[in-house]
PDB file of N, CA and C in Angstrom:
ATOM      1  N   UNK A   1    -207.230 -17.597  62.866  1.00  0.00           N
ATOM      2  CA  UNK A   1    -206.198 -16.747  62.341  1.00  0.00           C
ATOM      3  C   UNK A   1    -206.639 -16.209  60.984  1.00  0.00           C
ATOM      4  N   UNK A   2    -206.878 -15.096  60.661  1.00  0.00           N
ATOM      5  CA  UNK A   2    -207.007 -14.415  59.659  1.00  0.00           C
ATOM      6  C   UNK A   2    -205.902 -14.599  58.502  1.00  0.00           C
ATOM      7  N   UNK A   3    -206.239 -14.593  56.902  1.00  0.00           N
ATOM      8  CA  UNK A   3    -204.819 -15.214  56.927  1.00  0.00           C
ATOM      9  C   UNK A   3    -205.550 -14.081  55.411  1.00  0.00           C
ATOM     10  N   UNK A   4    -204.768 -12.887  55.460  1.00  0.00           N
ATOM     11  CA  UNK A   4    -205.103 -11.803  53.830  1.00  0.00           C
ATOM     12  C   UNK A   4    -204.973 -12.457  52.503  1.00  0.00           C
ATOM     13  N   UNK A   5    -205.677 -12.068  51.506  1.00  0.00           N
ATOM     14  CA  UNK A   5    -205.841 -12.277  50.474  1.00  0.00           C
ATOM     15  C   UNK A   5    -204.408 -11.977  49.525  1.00  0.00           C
ATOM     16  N   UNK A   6    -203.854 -11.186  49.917  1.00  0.00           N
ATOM     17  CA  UNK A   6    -202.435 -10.721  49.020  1.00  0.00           C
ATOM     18  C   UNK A   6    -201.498 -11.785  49.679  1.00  0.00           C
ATOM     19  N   UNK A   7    -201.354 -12.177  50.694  1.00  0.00           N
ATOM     20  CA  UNK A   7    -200.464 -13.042  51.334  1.00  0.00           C
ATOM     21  C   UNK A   7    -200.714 -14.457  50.802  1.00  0.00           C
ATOM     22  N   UNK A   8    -202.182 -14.827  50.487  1.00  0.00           N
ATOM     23  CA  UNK A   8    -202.704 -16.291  49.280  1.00  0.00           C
ATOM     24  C   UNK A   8    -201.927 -16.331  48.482  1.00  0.00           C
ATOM     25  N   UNK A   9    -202.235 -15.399  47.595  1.00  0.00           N
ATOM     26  CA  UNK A   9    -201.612 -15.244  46.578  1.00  0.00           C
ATOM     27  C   UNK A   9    -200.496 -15.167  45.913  1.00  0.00           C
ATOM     28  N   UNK A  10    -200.306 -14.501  47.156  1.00  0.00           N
ATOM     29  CA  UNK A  10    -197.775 -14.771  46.856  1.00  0.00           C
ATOM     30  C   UNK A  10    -197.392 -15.868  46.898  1.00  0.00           C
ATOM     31  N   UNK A  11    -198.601 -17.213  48.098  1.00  0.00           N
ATOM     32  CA  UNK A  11    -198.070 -17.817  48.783  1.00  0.00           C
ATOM     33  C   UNK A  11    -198.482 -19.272  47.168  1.00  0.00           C
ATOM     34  N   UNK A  12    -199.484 -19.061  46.609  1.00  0.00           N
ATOM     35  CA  UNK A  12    -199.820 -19.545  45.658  1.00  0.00           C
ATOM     36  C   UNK A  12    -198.567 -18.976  44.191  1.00  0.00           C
ATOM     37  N   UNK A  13    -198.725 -17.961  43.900  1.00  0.00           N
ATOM     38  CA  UNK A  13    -197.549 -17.817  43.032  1.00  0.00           C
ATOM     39  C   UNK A  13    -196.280 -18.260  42.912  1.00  0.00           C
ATOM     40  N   UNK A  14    -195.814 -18.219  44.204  1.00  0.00           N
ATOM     41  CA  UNK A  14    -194.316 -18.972  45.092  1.00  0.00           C
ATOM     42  C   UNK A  14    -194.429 -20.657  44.974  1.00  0.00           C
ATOM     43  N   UNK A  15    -195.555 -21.465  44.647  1.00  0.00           N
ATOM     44  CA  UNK A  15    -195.797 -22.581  44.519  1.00  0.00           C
ATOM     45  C   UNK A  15    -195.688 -22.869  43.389  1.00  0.00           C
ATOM     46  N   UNK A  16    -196.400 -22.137  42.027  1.00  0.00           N
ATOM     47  CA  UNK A  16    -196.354 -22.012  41.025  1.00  0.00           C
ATOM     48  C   UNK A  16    -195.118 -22.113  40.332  1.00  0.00           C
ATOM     49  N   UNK A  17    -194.354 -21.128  41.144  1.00  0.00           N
ATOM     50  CA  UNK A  17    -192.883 -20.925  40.050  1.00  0.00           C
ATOM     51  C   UNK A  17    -191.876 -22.351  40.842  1.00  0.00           C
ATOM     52  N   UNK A  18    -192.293 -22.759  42.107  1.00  0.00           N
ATOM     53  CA  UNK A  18    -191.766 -23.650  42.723  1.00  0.00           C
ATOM     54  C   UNK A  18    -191.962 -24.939  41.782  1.00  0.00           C
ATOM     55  N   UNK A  19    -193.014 -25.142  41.470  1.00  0.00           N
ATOM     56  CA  UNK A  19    -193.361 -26.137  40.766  1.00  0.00           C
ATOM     57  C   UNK A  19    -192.998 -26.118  38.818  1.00  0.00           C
ATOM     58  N   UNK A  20    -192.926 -24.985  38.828  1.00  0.00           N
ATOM     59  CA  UNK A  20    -192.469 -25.111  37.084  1.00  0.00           C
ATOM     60  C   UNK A  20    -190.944 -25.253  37.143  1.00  0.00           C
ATOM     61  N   UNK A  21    -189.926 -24.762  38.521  1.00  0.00           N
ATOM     62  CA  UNK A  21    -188.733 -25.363  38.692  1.00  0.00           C
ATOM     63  C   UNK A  21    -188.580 -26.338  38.286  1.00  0.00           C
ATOM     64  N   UNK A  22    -188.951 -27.125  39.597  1.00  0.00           N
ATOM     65  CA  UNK A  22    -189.055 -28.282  39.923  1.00  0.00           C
ATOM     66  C   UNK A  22    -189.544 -29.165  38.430  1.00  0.00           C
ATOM     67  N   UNK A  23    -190.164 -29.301  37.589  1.00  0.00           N
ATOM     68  CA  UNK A  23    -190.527 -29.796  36.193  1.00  0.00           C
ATOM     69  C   UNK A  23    -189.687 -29.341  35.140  1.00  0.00           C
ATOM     70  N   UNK A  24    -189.021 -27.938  35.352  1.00  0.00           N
ATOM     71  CA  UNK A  24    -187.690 -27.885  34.536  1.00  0.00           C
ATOM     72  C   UNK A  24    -186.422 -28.618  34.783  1.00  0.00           C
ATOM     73  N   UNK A  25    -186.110 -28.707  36.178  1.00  0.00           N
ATOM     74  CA  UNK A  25    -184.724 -29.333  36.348  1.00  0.00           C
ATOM     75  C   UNK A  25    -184.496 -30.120  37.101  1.00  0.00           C
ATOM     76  N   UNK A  26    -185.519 -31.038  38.000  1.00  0.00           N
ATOM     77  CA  UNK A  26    -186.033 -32.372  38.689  1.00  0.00           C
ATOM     78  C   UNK A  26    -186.405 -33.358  37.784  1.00  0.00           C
ATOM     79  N   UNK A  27    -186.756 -33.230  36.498  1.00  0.00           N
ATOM     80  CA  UNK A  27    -187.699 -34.187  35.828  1.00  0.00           C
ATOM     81  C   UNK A  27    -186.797 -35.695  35.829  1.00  0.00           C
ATOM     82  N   UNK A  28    -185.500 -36.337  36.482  1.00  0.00           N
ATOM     83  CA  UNK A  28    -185.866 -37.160  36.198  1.00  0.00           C
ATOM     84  C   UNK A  28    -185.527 -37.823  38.407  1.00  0.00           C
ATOM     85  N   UNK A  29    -185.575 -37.055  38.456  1.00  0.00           N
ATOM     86  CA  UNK A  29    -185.666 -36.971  40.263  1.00  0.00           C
ATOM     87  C   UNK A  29    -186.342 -38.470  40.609  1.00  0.00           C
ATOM     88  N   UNK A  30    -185.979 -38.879  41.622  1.00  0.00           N
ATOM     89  CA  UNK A  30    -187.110 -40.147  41.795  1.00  0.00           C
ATOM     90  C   UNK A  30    -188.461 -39.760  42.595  1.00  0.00           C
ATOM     91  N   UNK A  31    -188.634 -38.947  43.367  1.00  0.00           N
ATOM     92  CA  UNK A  31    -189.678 -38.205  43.891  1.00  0.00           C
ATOM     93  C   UNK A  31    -190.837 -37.497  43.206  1.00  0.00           C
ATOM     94  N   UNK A  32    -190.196 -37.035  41.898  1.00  0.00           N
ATOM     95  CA  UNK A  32    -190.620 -36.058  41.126  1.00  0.00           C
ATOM     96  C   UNK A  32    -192.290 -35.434  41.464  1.00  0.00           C
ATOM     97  N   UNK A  33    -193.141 -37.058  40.801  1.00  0.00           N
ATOM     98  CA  UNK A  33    -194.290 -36.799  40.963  1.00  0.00           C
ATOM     99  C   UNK A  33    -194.995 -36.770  42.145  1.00  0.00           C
ATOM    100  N   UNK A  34    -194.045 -37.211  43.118  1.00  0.00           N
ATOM    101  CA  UNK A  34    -194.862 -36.950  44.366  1.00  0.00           C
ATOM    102  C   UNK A  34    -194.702 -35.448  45.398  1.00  0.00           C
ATOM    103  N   UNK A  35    -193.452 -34.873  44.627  1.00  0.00           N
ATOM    104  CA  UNK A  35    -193.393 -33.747  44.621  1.00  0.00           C
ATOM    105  C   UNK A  35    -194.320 -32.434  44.367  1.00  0.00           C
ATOM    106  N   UNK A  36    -194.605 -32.855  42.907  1.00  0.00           N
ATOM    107  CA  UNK A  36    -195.518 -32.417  42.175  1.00  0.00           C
ATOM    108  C   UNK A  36    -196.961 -32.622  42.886  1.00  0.00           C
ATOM    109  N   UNK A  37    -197.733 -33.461  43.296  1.00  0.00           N
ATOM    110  CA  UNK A  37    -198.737 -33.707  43.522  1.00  0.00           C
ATOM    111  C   UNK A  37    -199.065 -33.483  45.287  1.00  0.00           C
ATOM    112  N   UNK A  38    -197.912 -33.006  45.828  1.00  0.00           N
ATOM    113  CA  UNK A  38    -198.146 -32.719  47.232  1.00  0.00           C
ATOM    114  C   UNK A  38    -197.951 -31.015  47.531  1.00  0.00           C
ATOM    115  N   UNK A  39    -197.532 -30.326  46.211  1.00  0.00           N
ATOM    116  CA  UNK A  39    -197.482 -28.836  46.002  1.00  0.00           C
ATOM    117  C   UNK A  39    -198.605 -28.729  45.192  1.00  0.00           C
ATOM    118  N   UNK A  40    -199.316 -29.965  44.444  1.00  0.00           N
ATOM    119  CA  UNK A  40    -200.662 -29.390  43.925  1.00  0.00           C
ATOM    120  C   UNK A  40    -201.670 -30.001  45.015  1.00  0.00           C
ATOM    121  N   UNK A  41    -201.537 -30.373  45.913  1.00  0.00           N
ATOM    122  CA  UNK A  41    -202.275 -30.577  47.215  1.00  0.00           C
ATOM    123  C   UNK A  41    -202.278 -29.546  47.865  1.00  0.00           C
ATOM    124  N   UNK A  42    -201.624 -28.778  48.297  1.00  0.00           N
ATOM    125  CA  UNK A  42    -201.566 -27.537  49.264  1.00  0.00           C
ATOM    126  C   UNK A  42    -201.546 -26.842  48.529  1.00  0.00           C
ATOM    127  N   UNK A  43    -201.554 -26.250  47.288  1.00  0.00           N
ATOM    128  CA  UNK A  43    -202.525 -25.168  46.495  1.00  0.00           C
ATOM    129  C   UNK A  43    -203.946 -25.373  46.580  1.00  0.00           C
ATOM    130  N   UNK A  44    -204.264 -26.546  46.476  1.00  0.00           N
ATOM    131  CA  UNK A  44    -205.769 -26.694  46.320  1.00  0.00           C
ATOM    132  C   UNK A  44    -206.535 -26.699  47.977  1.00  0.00           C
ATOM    133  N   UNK A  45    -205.567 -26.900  48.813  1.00  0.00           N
ATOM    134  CA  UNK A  45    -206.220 -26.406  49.975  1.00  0.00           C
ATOM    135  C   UNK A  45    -205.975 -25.418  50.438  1.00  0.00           C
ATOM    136  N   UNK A  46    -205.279 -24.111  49.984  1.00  0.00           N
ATOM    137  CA  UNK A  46    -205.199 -22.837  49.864  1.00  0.00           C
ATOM    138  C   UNK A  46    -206.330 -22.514  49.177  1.00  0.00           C
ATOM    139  N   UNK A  47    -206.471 -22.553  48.246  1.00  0.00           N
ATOM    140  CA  UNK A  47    -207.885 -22.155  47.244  1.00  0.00           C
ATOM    141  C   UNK A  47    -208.796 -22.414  48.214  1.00  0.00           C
ATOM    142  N   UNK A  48    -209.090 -23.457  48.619  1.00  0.00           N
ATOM    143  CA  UNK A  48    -209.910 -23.775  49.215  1.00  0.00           C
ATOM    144  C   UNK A  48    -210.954 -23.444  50.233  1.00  0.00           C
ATOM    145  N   UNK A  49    -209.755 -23.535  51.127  1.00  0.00           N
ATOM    146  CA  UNK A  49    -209.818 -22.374  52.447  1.00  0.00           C
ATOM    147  C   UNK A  49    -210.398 -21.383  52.553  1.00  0.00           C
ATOM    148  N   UNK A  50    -209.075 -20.524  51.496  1.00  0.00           N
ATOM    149  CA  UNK A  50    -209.159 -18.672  51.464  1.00  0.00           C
ATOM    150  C   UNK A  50    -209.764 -18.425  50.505  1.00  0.00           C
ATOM    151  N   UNK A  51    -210.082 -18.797  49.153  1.00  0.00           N
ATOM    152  CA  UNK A  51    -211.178 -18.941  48.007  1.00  0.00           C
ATOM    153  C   UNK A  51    -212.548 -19.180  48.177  1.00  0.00           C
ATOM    154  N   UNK A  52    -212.722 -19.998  48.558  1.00  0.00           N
ATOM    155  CA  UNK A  52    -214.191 -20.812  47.996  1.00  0.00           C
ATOM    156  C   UNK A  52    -214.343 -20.948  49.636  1.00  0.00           C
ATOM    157  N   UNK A  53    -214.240 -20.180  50.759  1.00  0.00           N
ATOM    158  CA  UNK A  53    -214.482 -19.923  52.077  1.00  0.00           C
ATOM    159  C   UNK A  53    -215.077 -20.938  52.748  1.00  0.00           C
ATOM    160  N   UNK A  54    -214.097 -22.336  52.417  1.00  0.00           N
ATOM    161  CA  UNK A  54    -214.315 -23.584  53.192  1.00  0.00           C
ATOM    162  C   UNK A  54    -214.076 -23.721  54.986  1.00  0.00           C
ATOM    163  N   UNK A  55    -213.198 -22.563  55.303  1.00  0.00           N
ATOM    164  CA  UNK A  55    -213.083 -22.246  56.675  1.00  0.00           C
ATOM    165  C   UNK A  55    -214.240 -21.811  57.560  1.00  0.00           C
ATOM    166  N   UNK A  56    -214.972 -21.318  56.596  1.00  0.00           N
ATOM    167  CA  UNK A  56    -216.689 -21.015  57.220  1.00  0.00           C
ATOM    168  C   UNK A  56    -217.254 -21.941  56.997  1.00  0.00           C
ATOM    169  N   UNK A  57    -217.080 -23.092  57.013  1.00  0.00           N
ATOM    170  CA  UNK A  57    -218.127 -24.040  56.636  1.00  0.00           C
ATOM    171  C   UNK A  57    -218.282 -24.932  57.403  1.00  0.00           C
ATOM    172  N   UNK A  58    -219.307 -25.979  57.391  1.00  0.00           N
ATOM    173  CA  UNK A  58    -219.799 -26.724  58.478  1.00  0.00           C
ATOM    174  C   UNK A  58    -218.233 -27.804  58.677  1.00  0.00           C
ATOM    175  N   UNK A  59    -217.898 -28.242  59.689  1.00  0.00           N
ATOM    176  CA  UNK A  59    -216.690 -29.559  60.210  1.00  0.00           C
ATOM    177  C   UNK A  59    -216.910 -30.377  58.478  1.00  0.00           C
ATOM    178  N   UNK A  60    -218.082 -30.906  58.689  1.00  0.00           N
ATOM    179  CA  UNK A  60    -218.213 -32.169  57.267  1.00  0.00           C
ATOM    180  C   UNK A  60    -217.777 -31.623  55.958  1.00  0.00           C
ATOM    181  N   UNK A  61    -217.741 -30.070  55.699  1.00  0.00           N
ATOM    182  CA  UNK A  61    -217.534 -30.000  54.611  1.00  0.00           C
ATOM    183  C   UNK A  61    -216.038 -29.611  54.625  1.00  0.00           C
ATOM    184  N   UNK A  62    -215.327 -29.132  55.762  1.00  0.00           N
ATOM    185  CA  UNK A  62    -213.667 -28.953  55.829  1.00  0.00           C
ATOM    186  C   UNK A  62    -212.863 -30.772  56.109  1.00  0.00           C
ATOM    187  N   UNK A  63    -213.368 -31.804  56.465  1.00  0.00           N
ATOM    188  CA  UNK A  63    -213.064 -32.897  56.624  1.00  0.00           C
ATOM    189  C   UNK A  63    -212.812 -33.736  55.119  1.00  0.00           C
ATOM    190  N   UNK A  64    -214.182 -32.973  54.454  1.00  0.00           N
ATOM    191  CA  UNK A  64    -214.147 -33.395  53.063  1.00  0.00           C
ATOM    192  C   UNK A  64    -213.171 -32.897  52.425  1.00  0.00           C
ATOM    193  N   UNK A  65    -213.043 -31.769  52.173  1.00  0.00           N
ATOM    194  CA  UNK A  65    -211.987 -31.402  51.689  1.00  0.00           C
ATOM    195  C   UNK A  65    -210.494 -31.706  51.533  1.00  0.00           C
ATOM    196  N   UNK A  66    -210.358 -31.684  52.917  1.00  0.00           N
ATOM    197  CA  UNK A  66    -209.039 -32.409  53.494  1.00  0.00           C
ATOM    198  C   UNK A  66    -208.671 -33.862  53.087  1.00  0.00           C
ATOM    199  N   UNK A  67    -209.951 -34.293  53.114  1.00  0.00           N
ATOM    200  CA  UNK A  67    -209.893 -36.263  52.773  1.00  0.00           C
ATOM    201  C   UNK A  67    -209.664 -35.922  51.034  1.00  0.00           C
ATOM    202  N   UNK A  68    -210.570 -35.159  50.465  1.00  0.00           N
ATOM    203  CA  UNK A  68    -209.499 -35.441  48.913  1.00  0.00           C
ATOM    204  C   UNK A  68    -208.275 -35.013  48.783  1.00  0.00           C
ATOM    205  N   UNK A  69    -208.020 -33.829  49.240  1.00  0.00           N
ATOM    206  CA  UNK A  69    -206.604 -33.484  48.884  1.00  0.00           C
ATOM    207  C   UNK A  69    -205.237 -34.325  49.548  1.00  0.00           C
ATOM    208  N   UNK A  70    -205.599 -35.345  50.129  1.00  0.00           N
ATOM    209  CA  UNK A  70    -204.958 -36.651  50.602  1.00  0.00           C
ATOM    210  C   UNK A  70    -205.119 -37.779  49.521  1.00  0.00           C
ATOM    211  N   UNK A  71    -206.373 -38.247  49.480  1.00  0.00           N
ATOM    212  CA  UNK A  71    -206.945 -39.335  48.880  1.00  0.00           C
ATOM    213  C   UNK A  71    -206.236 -39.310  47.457  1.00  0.00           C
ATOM    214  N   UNK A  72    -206.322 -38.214  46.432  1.00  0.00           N
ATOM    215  CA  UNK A  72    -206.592 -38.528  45.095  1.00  0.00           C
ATOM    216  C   UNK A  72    -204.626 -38.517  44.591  1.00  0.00           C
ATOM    217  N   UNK A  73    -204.229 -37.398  45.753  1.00  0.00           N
ATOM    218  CA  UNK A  73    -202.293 -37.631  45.313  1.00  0.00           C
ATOM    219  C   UNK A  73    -202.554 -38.716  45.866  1.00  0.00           C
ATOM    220  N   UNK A  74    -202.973 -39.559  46.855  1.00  0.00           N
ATOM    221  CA  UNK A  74    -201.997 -40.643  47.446  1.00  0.00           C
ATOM    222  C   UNK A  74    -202.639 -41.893  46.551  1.00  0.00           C
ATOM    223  N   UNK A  75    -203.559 -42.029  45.965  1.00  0.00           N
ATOM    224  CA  UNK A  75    -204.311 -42.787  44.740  1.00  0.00           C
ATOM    225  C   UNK A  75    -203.293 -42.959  43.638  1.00  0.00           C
ATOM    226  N   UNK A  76    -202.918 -41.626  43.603  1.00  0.00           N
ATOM    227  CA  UNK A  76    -202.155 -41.546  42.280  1.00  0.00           C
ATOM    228  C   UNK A  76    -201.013 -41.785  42.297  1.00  0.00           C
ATOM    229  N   UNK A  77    -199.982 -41.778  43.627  1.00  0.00           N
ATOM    230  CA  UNK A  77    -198.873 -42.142  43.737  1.00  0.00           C
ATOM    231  C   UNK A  77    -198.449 -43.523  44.202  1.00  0.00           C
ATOM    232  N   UNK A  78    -199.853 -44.205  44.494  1.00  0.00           N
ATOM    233  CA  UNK A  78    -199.785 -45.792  44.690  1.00  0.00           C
ATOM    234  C   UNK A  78    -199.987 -46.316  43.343  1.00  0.00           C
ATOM    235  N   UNK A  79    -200.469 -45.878  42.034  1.00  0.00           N
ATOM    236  CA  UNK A  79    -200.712 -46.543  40.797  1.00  0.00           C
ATOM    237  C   UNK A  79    -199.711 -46.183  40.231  1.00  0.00           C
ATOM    238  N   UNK A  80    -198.621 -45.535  40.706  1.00  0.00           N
ATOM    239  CA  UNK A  80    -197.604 -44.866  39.734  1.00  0.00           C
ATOM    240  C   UNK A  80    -196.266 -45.823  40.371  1.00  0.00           C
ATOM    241  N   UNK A  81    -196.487 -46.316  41.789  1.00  0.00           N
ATOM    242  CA  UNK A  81    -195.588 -46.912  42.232  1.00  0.00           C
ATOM    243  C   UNK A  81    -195.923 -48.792  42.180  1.00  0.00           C
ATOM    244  N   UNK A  82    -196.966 -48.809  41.687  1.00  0.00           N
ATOM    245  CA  UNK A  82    -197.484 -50.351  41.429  1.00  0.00           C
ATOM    246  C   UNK A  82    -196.802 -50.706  39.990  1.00  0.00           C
ATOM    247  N   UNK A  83    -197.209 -49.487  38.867  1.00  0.00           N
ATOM    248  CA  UNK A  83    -196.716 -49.879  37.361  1.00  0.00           C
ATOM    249  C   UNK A  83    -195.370 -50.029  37.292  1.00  0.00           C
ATOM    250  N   UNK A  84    -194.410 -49.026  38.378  1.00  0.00           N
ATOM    251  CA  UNK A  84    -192.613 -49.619  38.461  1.00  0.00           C
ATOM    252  C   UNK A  84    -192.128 -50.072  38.533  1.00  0.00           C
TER     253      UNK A  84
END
């Protein structure tokens, strides 16, 4: 599926303002940061993708990708839920 460059970008901007919401009037939410870190997960595999043209790339290097943008929120939301 072809997915346009102007359509990234809204779809990234729309995340953006989603997320500076969400840090204006969620902040004391119990979710908050996992909120936060699963809308900066699917930006970074937007970039990814449609940016830095990881969709052309060999299986190992789209697997990789995928395994951090899992790994490092869910790292971070197990050390955030251990210190509570």
């Amino acid at each position: 599926m072809k997915f346009p460059l102007h359509i990234s970008w809204i779809v990234l901007l729309l995340l953006v303002m989603i997320m500076s919401a969400t840090a204006f009037y969620l902040k004391g939410y119990f979710y908050f940061t996992e909120l936060i870190l699963g809308l900066s997960a699917l930006k970074f595999l937007i970039v990814a993708f449609q940016f830095m043209e990881v969709k052309k790339a060999h299986i190992l290097w789209k697997i990789a990708i995928i395994t951090i943008a899992i790994i490092i929120p869910g790292a971070i939301t197990i050390i955030i839920f251990l210190r509570a």
